[in-house]
C-alpha atoms as a PDB file:
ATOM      1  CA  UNK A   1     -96.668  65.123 190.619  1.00  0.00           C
ATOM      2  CA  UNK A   2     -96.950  64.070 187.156  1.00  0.00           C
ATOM      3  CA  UNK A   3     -95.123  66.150 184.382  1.00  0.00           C
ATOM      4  CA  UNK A   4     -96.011  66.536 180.683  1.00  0.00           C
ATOM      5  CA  UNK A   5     -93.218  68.542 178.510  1.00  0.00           C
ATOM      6  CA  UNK A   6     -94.666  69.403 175.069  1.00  0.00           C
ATOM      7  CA  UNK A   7     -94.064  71.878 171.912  1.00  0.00           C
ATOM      8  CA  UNK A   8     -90.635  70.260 170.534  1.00  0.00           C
ATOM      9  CA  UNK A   9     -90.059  69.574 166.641  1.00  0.00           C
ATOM     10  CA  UNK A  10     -88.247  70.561 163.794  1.00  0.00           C
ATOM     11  CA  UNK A  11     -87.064  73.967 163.463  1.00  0.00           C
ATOM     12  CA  UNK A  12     -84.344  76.181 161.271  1.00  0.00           C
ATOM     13  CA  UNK A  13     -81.805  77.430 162.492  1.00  0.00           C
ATOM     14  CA  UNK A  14     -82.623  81.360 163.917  1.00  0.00           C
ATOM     15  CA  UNK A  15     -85.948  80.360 164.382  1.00  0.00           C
ATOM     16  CA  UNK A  16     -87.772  79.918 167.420  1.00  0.00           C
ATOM     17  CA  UNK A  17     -90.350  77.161 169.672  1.00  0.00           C
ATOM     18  CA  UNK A  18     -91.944  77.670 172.910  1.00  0.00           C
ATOM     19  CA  UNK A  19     -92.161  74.442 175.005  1.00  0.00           C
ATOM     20  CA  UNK A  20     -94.656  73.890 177.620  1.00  0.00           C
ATOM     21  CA  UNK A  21     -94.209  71.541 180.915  1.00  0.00           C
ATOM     22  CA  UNK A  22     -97.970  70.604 182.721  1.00  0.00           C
ATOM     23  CA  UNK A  23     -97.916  69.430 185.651  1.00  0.00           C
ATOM     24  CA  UNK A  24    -100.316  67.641 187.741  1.00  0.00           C
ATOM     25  CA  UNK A  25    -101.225  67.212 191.516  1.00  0.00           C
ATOM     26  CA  UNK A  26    -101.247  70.230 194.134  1.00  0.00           C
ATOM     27  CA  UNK A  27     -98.782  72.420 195.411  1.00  0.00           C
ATOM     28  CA  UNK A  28     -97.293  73.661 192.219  1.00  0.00           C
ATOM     29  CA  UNK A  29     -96.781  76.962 192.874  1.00  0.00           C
ATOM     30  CA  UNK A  30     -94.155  75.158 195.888  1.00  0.00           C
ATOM     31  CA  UNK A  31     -91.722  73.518 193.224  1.00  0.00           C
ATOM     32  CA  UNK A  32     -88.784  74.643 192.166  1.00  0.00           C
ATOM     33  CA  UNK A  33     -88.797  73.678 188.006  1.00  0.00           C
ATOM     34  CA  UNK A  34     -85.800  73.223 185.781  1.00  0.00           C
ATOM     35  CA  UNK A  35     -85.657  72.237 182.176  1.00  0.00           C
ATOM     36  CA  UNK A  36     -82.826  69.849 180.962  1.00  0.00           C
ATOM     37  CA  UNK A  37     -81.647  68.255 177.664  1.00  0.00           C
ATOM     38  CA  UNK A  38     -79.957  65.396 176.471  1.00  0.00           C
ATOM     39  CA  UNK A  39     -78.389  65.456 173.146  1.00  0.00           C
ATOM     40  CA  UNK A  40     -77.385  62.425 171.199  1.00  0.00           C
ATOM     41  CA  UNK A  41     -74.482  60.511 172.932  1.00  0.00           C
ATOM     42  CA  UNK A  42     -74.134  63.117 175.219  1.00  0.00           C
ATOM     43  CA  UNK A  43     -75.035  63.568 179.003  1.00  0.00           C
ATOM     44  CA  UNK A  44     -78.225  65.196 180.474  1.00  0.00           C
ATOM     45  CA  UNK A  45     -76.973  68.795 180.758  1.00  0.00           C
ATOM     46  CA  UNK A  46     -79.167  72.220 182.581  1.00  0.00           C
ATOM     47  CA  UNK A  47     -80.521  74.289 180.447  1.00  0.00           C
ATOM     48  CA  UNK A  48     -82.789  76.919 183.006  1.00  0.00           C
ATOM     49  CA  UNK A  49     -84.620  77.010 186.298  1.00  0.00           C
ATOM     50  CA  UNK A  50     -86.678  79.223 188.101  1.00  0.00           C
ATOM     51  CA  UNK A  51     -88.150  79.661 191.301  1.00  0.00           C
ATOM     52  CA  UNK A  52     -91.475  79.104 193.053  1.00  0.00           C
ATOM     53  CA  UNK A  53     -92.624  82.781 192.031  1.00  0.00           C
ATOM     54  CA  UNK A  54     -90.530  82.650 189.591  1.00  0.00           C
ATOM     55  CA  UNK A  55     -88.294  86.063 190.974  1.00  0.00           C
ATOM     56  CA  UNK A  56     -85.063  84.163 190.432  1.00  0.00           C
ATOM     57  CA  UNK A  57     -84.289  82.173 187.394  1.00  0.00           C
ATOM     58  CA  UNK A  58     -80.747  80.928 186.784  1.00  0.00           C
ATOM     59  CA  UNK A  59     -79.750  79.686 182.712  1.00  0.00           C
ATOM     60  CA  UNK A  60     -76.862  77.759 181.099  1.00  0.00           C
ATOM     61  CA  UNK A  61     -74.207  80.168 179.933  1.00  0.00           C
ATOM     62  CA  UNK A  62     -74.788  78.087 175.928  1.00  0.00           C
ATOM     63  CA  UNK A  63     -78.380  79.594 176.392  1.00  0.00           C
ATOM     64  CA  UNK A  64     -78.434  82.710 178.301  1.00  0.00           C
ATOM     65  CA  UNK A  65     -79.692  85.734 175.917  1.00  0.00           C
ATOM     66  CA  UNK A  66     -81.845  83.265 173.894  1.00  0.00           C
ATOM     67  CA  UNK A  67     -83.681  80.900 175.928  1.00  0.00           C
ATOM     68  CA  UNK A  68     -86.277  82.427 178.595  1.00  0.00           C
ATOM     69  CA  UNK A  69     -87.744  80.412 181.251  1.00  0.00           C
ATOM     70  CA  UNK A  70     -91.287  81.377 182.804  1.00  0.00           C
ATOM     71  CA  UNK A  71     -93.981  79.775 184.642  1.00  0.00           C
ATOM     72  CA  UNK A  72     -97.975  80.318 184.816  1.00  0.00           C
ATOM     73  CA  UNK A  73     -99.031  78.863 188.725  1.00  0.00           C
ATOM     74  CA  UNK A  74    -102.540  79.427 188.083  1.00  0.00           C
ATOM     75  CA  UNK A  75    -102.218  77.288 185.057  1.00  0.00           C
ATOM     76  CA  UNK A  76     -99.458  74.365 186.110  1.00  0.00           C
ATOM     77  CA  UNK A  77     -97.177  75.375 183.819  1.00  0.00           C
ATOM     78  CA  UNK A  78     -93.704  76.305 183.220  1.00  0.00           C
ATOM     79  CA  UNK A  79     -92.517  77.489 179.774  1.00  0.00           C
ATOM     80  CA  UNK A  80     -89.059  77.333 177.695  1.00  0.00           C
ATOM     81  CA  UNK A  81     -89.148  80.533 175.166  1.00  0.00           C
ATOM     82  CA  UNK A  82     -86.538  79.076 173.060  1.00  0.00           C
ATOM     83  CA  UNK A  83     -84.993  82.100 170.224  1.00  0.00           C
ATOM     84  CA  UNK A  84     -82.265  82.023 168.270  1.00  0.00           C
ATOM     85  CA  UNK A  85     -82.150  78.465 167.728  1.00  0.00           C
ATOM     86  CA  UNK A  86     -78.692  76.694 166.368  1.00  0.00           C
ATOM     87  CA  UNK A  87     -77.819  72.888 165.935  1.00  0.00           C
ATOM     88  CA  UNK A  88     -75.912  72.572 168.462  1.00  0.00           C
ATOM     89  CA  UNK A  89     -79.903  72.910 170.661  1.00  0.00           C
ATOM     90  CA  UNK A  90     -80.492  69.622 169.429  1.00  0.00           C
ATOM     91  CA  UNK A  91     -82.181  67.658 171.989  1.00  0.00           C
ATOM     92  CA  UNK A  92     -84.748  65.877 173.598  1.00  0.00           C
ATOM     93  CA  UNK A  93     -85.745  68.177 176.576  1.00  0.00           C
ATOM     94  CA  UNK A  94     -86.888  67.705 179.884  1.00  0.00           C
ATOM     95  CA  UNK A  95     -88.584  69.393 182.787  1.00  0.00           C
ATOM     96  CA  UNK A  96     -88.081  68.596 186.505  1.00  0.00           C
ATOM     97  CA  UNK A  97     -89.974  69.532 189.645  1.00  0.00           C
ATOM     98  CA  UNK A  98     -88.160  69.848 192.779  1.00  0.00           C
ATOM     99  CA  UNK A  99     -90.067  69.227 195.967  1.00  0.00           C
ATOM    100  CA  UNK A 100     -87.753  70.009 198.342  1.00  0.00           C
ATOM    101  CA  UNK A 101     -88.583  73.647 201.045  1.00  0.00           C
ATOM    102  CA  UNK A 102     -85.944  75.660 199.694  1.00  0.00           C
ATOM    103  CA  UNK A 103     -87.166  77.951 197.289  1.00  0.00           C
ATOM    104  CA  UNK A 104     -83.857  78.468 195.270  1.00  0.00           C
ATOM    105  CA  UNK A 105     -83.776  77.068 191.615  1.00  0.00           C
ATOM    106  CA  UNK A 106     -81.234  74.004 191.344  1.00  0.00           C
ATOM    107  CA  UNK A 107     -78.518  73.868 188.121  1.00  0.00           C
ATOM    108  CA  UNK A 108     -77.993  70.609 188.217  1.00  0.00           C
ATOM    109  CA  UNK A 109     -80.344  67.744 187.845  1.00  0.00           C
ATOM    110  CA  UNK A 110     -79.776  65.697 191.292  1.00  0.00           C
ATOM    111  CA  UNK A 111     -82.460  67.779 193.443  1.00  0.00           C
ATOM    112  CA  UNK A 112     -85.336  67.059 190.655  1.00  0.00           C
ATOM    113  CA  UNK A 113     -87.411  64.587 191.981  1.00  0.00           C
ATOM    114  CA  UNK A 114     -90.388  63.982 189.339  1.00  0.00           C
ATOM    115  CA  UNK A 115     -89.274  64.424 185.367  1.00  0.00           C
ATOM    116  CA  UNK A 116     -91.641  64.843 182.400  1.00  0.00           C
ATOM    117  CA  UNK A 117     -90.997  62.464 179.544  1.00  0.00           C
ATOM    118  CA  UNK A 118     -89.407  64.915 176.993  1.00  0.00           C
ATOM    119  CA  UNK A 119     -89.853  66.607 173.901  1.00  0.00           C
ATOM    120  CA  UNK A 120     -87.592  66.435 171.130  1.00  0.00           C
ATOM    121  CA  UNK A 121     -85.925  69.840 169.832  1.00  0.00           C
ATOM    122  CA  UNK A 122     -84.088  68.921 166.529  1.00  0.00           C
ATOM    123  CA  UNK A 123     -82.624  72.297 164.603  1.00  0.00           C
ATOM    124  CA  UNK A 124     -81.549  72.216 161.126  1.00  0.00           C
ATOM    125  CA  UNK A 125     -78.869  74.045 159.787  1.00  0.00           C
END
């Protein structure tokens, strides 16, 4: 499967962006999605996951209350509703598809097995 992460850019902070994540191939509906970001000299850290229905979604503790992640099977799609922005969201972020038969979203990035290329979240204070 081939991933596509788009909707980042340049945002105030308290404001909000809504990235999108299409994916390609078959079988969609039967991977587990996560979105990750990296922010500058840092590591690749989770952000949010959710699960082939999405019924269970799990979320960093730095985002929980503002960020909401969703997905749209019929469409290939997974979403980021990102609210409440701050600089410390800074980022280029990633989604991840994970193939594997359990259907239970994964908080760290290991599992992932195809990644988008990124989109770059950059909030100014």
């Amino acid at each position: 499967v081939q991933l596509q992460a788009f909707g980042g850019g340049l945002v105030q902070a308290g404001g909000s962006l809504r990235l999108s994540c299409a994916a390609s191939g078959r079988s969609f509906s039967r991977y587990g999605m996560g979105w990750f970001r990296q922010a500058p000299g840092k590591e690749r850290e989770f952000v949010a996951a959710i699960s082939w229905s999405g019924g269970t979604t799990y979320y960093a503790d730095s985002v929980k209350g503002r960020f909401t992640i969703s997905r749209a099977n019929a469409k290939n799609t997974v979403y980021l509703q990102m609210n409440s922005l701050k600089p410390e969201d800074t980022a280029v972020y990633y989604c991840a598809a994970d193939d594997s038969p359990e259907n239970r979203p994964k908080v760290v990035a290991g599992p992932y097995d195809y990644w988008g290329q990124g989109t770059l979240v950059t909030v100014s204070s």
